[in-house]
Protein backbone atom coordinates (compact mmCIF):
# COMPACT_ATOMS: atom_id res chain seq x y z
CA UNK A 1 -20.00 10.69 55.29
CA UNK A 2 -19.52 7.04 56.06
CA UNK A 3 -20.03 3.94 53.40
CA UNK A 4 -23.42 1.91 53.37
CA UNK A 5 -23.02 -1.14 56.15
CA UNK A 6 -23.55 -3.99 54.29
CA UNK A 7 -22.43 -6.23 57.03
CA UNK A 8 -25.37 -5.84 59.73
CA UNK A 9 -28.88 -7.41 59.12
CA UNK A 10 -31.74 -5.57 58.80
CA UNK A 11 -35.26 -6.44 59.31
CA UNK A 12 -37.61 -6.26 56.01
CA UNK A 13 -40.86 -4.21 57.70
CA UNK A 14 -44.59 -6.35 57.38
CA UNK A 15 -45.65 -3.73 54.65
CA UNK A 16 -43.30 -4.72 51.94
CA UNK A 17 -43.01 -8.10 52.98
CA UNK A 18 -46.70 -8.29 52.83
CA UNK A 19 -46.79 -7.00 49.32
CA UNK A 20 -47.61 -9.49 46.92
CA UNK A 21 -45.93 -9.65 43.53
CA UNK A 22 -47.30 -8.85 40.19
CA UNK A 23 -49.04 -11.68 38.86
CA UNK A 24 -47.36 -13.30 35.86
CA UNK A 25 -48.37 -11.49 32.18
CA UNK A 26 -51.11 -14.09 30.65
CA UNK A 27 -49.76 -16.23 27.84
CA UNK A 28 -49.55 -14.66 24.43
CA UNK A 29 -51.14 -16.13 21.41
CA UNK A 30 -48.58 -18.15 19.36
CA UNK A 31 -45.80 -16.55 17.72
CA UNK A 32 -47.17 -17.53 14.33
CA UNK A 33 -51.08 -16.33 14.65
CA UNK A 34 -49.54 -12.72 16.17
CA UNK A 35 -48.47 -10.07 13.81
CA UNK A 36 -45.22 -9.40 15.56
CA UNK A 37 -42.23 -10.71 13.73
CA UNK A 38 -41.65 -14.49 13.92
CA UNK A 39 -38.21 -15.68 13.55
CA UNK A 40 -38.34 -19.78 13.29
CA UNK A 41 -34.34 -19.62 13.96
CA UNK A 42 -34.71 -18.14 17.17
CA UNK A 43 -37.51 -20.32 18.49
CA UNK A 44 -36.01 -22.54 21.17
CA UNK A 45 -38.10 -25.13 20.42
CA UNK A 46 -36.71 -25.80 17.45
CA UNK A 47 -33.74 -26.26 18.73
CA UNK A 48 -34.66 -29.13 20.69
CA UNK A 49 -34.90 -31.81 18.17
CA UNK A 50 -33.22 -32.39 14.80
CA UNK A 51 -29.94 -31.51 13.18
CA UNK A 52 -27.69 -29.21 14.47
CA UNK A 53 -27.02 -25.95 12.15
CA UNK A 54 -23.64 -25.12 10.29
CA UNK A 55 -23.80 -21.79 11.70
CA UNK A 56 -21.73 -21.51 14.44
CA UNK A 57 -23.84 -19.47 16.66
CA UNK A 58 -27.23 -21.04 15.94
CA UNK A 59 -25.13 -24.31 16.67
CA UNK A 60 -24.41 -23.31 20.47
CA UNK A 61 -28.00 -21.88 21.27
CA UNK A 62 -29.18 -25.46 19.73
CA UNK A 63 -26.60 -26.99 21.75
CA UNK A 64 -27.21 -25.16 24.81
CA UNK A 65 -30.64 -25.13 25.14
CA UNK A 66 -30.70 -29.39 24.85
CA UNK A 67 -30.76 -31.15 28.00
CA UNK A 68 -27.78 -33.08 28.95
């Protein structure tokens, strides 16, 4: 049995080009007014402003999620 062609172009049919995507999930209530677990460390908006952390790995997400 041959391999898939990967090299040739096919044509995606109307139907499932037609179908639209799921619509985004709505916006969840804040992390601090839901009863799921809330972990201020992992928030990445707090890593946005203020000192960085001695802990290595908090340090890169901080780091990483600042612009620049």
């Amino acid at each position: 049995m041959p391999g898939k062609d990967f090299f040739t172009n096919t044509e995606v049919s109307a139907a499932s080009a037609a179908t639209p995507s799921p619509a985004p999930a709505p916006v969840a209530e804040s992390p601090s007014a839901s009863t799921v677990y809330y972990n201020a460390r992992l928030d990445p908006k707090n890593y946005l402003e203020g000192p960085l952390s001695t802990n290595a790995a908090t340090r890169l997400r901080q780091m990483l999620a600042r612009p620049g």
